[in-house]
Protein backbone atom coordinates (compact mmCIF):
# COMPACT_ATOMS: atom_id res chain seq x y z
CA UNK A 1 8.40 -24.53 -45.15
CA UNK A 2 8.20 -26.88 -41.84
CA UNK A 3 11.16 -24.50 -40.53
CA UNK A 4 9.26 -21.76 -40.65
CA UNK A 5 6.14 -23.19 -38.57
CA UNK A 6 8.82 -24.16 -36.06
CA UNK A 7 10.04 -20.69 -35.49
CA UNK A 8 6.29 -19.74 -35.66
CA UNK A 9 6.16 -21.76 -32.57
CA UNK A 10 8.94 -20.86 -31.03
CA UNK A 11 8.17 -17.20 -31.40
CA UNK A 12 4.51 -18.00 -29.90
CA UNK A 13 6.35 -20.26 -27.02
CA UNK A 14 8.56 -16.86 -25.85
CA UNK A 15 5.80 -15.09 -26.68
CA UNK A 16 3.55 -16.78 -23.95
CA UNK A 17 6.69 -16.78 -21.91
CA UNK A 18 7.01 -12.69 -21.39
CA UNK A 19 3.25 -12.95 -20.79
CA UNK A 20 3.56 -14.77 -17.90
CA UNK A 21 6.87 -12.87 -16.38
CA UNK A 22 5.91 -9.68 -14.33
CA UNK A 23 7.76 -6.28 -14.54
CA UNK A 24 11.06 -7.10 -13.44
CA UNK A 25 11.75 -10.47 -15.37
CA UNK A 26 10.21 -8.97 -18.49
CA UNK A 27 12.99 -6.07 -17.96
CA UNK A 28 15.46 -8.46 -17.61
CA UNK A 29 14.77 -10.85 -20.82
CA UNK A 30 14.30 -7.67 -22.69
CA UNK A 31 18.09 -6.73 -21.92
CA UNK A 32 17.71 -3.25 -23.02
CA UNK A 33 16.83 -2.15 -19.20
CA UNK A 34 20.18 -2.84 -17.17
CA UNK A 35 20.51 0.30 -15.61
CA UNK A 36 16.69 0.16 -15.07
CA UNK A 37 16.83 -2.81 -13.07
CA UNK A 38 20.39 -2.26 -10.99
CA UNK A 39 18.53 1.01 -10.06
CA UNK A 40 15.21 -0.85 -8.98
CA UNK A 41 17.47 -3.22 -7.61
CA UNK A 42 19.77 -0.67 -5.63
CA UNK A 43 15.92 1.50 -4.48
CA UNK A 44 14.75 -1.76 -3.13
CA UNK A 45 11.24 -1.76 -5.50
CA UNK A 46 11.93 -5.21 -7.03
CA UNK A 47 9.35 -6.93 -4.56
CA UNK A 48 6.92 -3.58 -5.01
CA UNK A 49 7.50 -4.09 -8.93
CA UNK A 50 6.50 -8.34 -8.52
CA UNK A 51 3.78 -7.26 -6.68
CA UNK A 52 -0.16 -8.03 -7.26
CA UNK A 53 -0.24 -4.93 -9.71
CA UNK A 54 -1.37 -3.95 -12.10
CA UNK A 55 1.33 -1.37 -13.12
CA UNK A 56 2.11 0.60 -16.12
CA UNK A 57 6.14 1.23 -16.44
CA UNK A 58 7.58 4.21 -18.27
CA UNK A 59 10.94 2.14 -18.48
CA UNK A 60 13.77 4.19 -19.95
CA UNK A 61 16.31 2.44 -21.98
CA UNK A 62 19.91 2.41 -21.08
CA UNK A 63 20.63 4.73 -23.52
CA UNK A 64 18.31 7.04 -21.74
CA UNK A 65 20.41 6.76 -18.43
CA UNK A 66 23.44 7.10 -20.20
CA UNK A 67 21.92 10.58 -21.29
CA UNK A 68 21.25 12.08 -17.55
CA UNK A 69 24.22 14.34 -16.97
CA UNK A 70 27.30 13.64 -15.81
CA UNK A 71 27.30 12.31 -12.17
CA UNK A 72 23.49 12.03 -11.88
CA UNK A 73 23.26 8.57 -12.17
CA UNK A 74 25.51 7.85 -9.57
CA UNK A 75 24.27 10.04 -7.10
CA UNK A 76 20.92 9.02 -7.63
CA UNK A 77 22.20 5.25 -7.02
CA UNK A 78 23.78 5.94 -4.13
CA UNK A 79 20.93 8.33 -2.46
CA UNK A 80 18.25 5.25 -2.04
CA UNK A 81 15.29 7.72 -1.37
CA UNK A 82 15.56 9.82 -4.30
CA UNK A 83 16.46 7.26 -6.48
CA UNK A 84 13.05 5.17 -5.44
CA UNK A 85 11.59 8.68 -5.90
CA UNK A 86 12.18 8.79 -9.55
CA UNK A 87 11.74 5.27 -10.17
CA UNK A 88 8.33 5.37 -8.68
CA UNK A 89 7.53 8.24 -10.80
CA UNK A 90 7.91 6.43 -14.10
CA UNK A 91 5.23 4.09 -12.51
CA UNK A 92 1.45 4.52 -13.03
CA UNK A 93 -0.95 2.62 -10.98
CA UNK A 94 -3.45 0.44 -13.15
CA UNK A 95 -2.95 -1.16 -16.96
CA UNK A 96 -2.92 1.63 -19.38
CA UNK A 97 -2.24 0.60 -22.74
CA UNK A 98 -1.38 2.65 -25.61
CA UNK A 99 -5.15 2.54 -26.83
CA UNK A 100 -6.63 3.57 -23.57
CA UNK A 101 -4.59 7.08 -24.17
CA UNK A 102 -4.55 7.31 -28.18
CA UNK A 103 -5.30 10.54 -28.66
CA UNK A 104 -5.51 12.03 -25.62
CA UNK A 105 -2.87 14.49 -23.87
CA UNK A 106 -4.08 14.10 -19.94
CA UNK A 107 -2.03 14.59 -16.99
CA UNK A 108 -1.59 10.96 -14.30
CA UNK A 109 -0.81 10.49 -10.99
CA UNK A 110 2.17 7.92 -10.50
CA UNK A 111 3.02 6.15 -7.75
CA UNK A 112 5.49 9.15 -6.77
CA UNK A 113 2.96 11.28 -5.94
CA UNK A 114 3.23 13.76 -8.66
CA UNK A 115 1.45 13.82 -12.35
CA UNK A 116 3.45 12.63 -15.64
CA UNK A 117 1.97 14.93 -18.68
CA UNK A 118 0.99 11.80 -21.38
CA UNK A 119 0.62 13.31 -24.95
CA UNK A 120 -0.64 10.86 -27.15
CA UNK A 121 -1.87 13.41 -30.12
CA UNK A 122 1.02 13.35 -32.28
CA UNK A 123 2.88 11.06 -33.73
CA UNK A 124 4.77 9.64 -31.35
CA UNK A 125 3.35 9.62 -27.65
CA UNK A 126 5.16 11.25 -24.86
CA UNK A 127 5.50 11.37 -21.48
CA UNK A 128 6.64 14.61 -19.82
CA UNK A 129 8.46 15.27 -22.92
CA UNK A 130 9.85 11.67 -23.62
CA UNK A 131 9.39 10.12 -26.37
CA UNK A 132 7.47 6.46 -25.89
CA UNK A 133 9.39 4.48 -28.32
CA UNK A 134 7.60 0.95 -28.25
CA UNK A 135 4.48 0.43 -26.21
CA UNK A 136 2.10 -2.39 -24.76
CA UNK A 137 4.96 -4.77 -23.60
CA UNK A 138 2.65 -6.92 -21.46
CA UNK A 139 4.04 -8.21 -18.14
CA UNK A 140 2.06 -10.99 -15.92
CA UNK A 141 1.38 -7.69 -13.53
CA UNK A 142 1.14 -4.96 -15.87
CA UNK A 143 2.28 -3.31 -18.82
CA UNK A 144 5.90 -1.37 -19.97
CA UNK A 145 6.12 1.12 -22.48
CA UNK A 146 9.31 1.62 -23.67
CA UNK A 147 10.72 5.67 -22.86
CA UNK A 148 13.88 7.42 -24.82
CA UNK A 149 14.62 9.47 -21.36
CA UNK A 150 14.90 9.09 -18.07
CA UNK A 151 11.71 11.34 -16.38
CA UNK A 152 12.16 13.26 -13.16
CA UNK A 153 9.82 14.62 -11.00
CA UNK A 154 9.29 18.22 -10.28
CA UNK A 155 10.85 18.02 -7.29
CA UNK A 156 14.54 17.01 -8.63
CA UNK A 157 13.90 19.14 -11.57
CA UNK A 158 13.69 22.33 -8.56
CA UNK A 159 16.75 20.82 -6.71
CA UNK A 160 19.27 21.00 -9.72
């Protein structure tokens, strides 16, 4: 009995924890994002992404990199503008939470410059075809939502 009210607390304690980290550190605990964060990392957004805020992060899994074709990822690492591109486009300025687009299908504006097509009339909301597997992780500066696939914008979707 008492050892459950301890890891009561202790869930409440990391709880308040990832409440206070911002994007990046709440990628990092989560340690399901470590191809998310080398690539913020290597497209020089990590001060952009601990900035004032609030964002809204379409963060794809690792799983989802490890899904891009062959070669993309690594070209995309080592071209620094393109990569921040598509970074920037799995970003939306503002907090929007998964209730704020239940649903709704509506198209946003990301920080890329081009929209991201949210569905959130099914099921399962998407994003430009992704599925959002978890939503509403809270961040000190924002919010993540949790993406099975890595979104690119229209312009790398012309270039391939």
């Amino acid at each position: 009995m008492h050892h459950g009210a301890d890891e009561a607390k202790k869930t409440e304690a990391s709880a308040d924890a990832m409440m206070k980290a911002d994007i990046v550190d709440t990628a990092v605990a989560a340690d399901d994002f470590n191809t998310l964060v080398t690539a913020v990392q290597a497209a020089g957004l990590v001060e952009t992404l601990k900035g004032d805020g609030p964002f809204t992060v379409f963060a794809p899994t690792d799983a989802a990199f490890a899904a891009l074709p062959e070669g993309a990822l690594d070209s995309l690492l080592a071209n620094k503008d393109q990569l921040a591109a598509v970074l920037t486009y799995h970003v939306v300025p503002g907090k929007v939470m998964a209730a704020d687009i239940a649903g709704k299908s509506l198209n946003v504006a990301t920080v890329q410059g081009s929209e991201v097509a949210i569905d959130a009339t099914g099921d399962a909301p998407t994003i430009n075809g992704a599925t959002i597997v978890t939503t509403d992780v809270e961040a000190s500066n924002g919010v993540i939502h949790i993406i099975d696939a890595v979104i690119l914008p229209p312009a790398e979707e012309a270039a391939e």
